[in-house]
N, C-alpha and C. Protein backbone atom coordinates (compact mmCIF):
# COMPACT_ATOMS: atom_id res chain seq x y z
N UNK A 1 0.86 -1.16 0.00
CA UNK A 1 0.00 0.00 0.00
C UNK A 1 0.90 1.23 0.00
N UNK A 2 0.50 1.81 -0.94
CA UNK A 2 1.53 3.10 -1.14
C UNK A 2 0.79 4.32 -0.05
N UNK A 3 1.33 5.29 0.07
CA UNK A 3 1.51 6.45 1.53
C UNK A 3 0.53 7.44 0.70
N UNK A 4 0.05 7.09 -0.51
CA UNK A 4 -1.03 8.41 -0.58
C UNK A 4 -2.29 7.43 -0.79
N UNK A 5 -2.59 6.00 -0.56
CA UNK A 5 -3.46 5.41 -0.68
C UNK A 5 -3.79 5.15 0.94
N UNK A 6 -2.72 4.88 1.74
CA UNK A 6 -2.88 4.75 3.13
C UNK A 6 -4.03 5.87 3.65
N UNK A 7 -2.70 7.57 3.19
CA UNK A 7 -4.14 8.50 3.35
C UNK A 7 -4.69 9.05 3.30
N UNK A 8 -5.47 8.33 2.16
CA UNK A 8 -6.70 8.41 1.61
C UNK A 8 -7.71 7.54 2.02
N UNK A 9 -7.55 6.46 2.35
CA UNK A 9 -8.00 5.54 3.74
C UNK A 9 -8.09 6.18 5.02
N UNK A 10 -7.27 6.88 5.29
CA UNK A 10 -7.40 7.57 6.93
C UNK A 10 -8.62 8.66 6.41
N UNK A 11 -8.34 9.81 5.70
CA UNK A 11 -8.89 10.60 5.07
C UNK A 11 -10.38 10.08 5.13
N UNK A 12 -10.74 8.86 4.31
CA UNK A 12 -12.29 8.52 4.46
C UNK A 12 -12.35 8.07 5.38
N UNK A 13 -11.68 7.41 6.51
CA UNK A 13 -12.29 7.28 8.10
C UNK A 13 -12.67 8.18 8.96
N UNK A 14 -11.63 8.92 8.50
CA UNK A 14 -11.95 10.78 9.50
C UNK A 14 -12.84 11.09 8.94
N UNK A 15 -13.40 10.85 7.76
CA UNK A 15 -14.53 11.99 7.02
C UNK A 15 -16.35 11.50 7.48
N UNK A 16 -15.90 9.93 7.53
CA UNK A 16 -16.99 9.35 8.37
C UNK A 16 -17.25 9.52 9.28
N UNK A 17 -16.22 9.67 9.82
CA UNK A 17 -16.48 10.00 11.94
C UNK A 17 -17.06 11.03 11.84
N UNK A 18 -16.61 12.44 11.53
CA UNK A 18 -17.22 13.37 11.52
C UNK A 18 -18.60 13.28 11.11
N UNK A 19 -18.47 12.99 9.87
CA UNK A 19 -20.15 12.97 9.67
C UNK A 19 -21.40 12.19 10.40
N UNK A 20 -20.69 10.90 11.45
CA UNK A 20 -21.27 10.47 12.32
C UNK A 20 -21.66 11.36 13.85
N UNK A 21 -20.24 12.04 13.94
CA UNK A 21 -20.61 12.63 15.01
C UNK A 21 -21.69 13.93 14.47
N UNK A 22 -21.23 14.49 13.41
CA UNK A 22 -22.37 15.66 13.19
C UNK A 22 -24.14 15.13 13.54
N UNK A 23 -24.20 13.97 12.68
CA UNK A 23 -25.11 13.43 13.18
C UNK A 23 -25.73 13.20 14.78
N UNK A 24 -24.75 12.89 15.55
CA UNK A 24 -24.75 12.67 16.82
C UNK A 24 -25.15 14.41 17.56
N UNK A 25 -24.78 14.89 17.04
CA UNK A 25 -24.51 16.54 17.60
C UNK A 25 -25.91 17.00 17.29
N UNK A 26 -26.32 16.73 15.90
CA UNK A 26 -27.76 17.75 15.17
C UNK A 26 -28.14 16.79 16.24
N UNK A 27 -28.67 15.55 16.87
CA UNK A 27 -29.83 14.59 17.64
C UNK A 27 -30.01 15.43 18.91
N UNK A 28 -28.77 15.23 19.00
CA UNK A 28 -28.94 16.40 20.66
C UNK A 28 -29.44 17.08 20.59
N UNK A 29 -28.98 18.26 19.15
CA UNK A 29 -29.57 19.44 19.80
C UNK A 29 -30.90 19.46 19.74
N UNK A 30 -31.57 18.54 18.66
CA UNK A 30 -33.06 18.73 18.40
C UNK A 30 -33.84 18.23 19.91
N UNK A 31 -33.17 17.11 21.00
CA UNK A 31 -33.57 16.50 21.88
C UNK A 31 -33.73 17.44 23.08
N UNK A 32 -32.29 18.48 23.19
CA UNK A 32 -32.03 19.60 23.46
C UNK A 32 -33.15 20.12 23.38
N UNK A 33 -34.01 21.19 22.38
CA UNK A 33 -35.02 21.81 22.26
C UNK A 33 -36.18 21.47 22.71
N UNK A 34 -36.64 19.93 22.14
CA UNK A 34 -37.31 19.65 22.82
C UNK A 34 -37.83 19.43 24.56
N UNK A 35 -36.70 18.87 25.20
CA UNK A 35 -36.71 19.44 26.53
C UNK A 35 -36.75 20.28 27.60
N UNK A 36 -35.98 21.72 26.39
CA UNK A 36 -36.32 23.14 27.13
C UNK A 36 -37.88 23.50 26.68
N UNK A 37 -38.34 23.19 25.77
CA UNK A 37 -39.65 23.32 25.78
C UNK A 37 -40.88 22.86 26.81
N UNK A 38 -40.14 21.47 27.04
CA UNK A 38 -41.25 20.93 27.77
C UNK A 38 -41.04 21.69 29.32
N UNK A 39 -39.32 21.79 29.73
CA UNK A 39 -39.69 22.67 30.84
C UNK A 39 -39.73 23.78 30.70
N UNK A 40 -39.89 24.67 29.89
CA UNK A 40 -40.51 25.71 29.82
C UNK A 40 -41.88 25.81 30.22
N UNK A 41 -43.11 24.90 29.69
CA UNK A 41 -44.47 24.34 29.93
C UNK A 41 -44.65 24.32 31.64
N UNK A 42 -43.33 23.50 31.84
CA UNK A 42 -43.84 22.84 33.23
C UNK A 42 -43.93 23.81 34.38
N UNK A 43 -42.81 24.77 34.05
CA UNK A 43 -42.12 26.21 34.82
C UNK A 43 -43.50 26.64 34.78
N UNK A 44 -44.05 27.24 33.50
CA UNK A 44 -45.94 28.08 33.20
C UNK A 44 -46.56 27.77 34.17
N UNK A 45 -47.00 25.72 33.84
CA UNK A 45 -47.95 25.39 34.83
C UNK A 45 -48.10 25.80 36.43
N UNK A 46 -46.59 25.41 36.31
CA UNK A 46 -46.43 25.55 38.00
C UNK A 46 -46.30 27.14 38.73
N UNK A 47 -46.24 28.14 37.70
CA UNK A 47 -46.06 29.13 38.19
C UNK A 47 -47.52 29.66 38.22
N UNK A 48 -48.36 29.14 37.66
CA UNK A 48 -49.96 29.23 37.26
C UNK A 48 -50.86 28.79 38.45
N UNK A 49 -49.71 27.16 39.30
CA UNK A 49 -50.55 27.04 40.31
C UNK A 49 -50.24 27.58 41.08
N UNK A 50 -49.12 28.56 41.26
CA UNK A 50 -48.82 28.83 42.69
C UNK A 50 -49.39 30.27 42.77
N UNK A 51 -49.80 30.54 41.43
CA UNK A 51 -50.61 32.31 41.71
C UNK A 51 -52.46 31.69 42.05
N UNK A 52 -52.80 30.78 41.54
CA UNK A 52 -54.26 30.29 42.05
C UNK A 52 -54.58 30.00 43.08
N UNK A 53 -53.61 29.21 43.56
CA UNK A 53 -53.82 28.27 44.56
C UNK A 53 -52.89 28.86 45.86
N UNK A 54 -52.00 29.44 45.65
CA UNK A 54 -50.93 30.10 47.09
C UNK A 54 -50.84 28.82 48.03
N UNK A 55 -51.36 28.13 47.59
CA UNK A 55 -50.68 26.52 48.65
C UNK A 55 -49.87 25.95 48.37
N UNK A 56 -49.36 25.32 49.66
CA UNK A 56 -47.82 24.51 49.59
C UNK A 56 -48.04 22.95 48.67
N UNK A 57 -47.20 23.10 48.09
CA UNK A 57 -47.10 21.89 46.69
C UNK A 57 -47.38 20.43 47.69
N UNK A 58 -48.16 19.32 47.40
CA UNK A 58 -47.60 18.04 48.37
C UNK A 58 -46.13 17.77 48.84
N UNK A 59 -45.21 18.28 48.19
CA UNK A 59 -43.90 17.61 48.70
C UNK A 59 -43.44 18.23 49.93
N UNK A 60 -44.10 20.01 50.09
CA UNK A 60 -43.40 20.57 50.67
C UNK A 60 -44.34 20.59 52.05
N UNK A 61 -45.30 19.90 52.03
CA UNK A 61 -46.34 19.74 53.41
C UNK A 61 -46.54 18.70 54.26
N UNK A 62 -46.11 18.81 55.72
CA UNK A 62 -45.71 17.84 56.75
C UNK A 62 -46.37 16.39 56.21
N UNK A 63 -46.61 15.73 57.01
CA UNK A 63 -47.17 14.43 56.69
C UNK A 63 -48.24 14.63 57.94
N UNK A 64 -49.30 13.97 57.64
CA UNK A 64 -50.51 14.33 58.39
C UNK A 64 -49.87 13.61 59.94
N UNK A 65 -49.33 12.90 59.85
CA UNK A 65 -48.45 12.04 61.79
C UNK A 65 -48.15 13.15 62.07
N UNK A 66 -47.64 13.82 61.58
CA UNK A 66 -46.54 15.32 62.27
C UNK A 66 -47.64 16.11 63.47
């Protein structure tokens, strides 16, 4: 194997990786978005119940034994 066929072999391995990882990178970020969205939603809701309702969430209220 001659030294400009070698790399040209390396050359298309690197060129794959990359394009695998790009791939890998665009997934995130779309997964990314999607998740700040949903807590974005969740932040609304909850900021929605705490102006209606002014009561303490279940997690944050004794246990009825107390």
């Amino acid at each position: 194997m001659s030294v400009e066929q070698a790399l040209e072999e390396r050359i298309a391995h690197l060129t794959r990786s990359i394009e695998d990882l790009s791939d890998v990178v665009a997934r995130q970020a779309r997964e990314i978005e999607r998740l700040a969205a949903r807590v974005g939603l969740l932040m609304a809701r909850e900021a929605e119940r705490e102006a209606e309702g002014g009561a303490l969430p279940l997690a944050d209220q004794r246990p009825p034994h107390w």
